[in-house]
N, C-alpha and C. Protein backbone atom coordinates (compact mmCIF):
# COMPACT_ATOMS: atom_id res chain seq x y z
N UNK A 1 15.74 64.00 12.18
CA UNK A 1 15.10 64.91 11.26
C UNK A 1 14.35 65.96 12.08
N UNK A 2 14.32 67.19 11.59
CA UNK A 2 13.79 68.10 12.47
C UNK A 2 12.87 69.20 11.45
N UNK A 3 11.83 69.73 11.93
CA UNK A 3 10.94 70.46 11.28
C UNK A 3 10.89 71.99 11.72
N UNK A 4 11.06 72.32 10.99
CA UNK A 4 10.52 73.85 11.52
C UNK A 4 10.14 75.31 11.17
N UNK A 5 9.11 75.24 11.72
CA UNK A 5 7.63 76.11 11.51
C UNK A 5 7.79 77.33 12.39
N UNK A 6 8.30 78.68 11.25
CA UNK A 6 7.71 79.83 11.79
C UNK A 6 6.33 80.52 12.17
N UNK A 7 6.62 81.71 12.69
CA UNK A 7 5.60 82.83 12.25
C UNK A 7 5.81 83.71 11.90
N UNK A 8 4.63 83.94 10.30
CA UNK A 8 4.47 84.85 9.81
C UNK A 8 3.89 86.18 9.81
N UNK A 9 3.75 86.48 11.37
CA UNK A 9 3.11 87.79 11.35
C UNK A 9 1.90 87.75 11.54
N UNK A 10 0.79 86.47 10.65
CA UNK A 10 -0.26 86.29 10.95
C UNK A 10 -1.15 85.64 11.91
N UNK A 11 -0.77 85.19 12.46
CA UNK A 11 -0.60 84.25 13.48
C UNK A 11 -0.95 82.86 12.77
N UNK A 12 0.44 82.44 11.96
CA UNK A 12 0.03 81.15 11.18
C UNK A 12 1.62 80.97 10.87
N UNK A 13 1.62 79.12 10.62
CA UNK A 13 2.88 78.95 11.00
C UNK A 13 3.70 78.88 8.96
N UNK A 14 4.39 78.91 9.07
CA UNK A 14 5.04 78.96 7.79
C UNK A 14 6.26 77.93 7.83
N UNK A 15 6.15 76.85 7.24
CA UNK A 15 6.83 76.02 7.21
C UNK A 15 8.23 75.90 6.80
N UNK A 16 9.24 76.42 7.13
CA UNK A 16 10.84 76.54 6.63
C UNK A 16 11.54 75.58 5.86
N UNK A 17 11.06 74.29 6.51
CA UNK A 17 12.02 73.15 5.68
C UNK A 17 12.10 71.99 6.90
N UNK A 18 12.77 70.73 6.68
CA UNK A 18 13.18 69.84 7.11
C UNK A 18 14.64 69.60 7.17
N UNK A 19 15.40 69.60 8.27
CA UNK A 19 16.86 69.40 8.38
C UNK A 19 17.17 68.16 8.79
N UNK A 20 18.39 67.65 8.43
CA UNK A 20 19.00 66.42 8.89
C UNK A 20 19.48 66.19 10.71
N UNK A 21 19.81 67.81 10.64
CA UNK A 21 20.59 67.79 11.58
C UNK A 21 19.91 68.63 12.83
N UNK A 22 19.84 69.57 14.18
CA UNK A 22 19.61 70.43 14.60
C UNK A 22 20.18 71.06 14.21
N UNK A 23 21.22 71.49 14.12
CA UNK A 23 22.18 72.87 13.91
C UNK A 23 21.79 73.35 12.65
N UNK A 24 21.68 72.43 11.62
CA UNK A 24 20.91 73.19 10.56
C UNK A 24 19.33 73.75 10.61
N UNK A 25 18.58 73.21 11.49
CA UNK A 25 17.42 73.56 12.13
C UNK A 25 18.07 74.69 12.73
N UNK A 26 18.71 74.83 13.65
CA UNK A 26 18.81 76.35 14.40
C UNK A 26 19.23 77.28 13.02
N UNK A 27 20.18 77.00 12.13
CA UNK A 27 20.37 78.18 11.20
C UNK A 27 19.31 78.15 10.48
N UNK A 28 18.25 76.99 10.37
CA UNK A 28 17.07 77.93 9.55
C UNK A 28 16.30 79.09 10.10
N UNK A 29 15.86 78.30 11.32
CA UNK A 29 15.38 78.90 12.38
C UNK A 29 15.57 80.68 12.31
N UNK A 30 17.07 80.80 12.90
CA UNK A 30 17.84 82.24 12.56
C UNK A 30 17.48 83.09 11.33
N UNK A 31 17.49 82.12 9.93
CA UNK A 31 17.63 82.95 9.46
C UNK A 31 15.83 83.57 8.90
N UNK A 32 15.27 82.32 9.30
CA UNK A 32 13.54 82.96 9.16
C UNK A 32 13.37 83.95 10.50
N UNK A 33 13.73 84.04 11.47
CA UNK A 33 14.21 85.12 12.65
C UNK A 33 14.58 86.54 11.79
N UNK A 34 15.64 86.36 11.63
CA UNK A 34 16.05 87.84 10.95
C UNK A 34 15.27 88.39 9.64
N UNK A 35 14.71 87.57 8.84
CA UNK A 35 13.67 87.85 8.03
C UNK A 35 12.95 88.46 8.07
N UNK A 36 12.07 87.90 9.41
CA UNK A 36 11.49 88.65 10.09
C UNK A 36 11.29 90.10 10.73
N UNK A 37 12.41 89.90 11.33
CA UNK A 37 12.51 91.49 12.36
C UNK A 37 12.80 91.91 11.15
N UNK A 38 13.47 92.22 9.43
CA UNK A 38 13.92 92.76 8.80
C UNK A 38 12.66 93.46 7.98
N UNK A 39 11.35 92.95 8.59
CA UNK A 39 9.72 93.64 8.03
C UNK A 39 10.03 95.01 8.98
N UNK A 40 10.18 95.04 10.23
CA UNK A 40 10.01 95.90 10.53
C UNK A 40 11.01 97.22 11.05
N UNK A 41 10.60 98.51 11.56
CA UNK A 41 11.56 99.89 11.33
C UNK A 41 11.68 99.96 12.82
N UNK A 42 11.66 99.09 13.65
CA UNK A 42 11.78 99.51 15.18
C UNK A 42 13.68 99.06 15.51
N UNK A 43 13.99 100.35 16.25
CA UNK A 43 15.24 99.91 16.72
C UNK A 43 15.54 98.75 17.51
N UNK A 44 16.70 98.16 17.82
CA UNK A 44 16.85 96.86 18.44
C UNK A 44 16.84 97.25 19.93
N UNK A 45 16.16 96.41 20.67
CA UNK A 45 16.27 96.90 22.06
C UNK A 45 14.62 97.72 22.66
N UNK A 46 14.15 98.16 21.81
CA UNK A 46 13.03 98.95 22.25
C UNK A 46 11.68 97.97 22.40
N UNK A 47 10.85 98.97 22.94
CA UNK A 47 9.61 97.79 23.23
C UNK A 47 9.16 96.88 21.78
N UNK A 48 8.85 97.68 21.37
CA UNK A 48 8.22 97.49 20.30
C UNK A 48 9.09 96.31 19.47
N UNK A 49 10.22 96.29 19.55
CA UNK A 49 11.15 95.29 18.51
C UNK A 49 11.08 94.38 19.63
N UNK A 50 10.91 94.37 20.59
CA UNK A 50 10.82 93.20 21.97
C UNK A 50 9.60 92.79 21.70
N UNK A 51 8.98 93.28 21.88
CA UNK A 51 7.45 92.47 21.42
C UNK A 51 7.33 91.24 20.38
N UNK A 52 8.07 92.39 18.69
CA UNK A 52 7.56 91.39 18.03
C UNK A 52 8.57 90.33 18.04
N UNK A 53 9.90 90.34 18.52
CA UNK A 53 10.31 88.90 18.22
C UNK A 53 9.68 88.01 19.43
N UNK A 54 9.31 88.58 20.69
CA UNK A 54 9.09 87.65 21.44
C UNK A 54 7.45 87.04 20.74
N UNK A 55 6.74 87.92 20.21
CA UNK A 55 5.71 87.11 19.44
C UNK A 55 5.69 86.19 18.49
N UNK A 56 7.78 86.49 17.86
CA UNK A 56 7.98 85.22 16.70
C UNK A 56 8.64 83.96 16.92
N UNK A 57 9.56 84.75 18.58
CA UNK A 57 9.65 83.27 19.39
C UNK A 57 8.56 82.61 20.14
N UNK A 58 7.64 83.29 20.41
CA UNK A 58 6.89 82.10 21.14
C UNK A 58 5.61 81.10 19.88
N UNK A 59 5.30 81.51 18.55
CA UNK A 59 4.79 81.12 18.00
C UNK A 59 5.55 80.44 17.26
N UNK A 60 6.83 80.28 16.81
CA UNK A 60 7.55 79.41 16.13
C UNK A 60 8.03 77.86 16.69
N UNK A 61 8.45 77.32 16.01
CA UNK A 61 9.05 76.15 16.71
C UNK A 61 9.94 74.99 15.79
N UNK A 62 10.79 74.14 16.36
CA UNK A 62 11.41 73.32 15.97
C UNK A 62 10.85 72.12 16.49
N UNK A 63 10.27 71.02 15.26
CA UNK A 63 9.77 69.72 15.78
C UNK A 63 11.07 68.52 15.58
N UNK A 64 10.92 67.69 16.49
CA UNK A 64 11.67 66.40 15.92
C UNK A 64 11.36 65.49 15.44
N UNK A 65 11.20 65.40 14.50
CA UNK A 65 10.09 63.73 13.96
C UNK A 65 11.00 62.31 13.56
């Protein structure tokens, strides 16, 4: 079973769901990822869109319980 807890921007985690599997953990994962970057108007590649996902990868996470 696997857990996993985004971030929302606020610096607070937002809970996605519980999967059976990892792989369904990674496609939640993804798709609270693209959710994400989809708040904001920065092109892909530039600082600014580098920033914030690296601020939504390092505050997010996948637990195993």
């Amino acid at each position: 079973m696997y857990h996993v807890n985004t971030y929302n921007g606020t610096y607070q985690l937002e809970i996605r769901g519980c999967f059976e599997s990892f792989d369904e953990a990674i496609d939640g994962f993804q798709k609270a990822e693209l959710e994400y970057m989809q708040n904001f108007e920065y092109e892909i590649g530039t600082t600014e869109y580098n920033q914030e996902l690296e601020n939504f990868m390092f505050h997010s996470r996948i637990d195993k319980c």
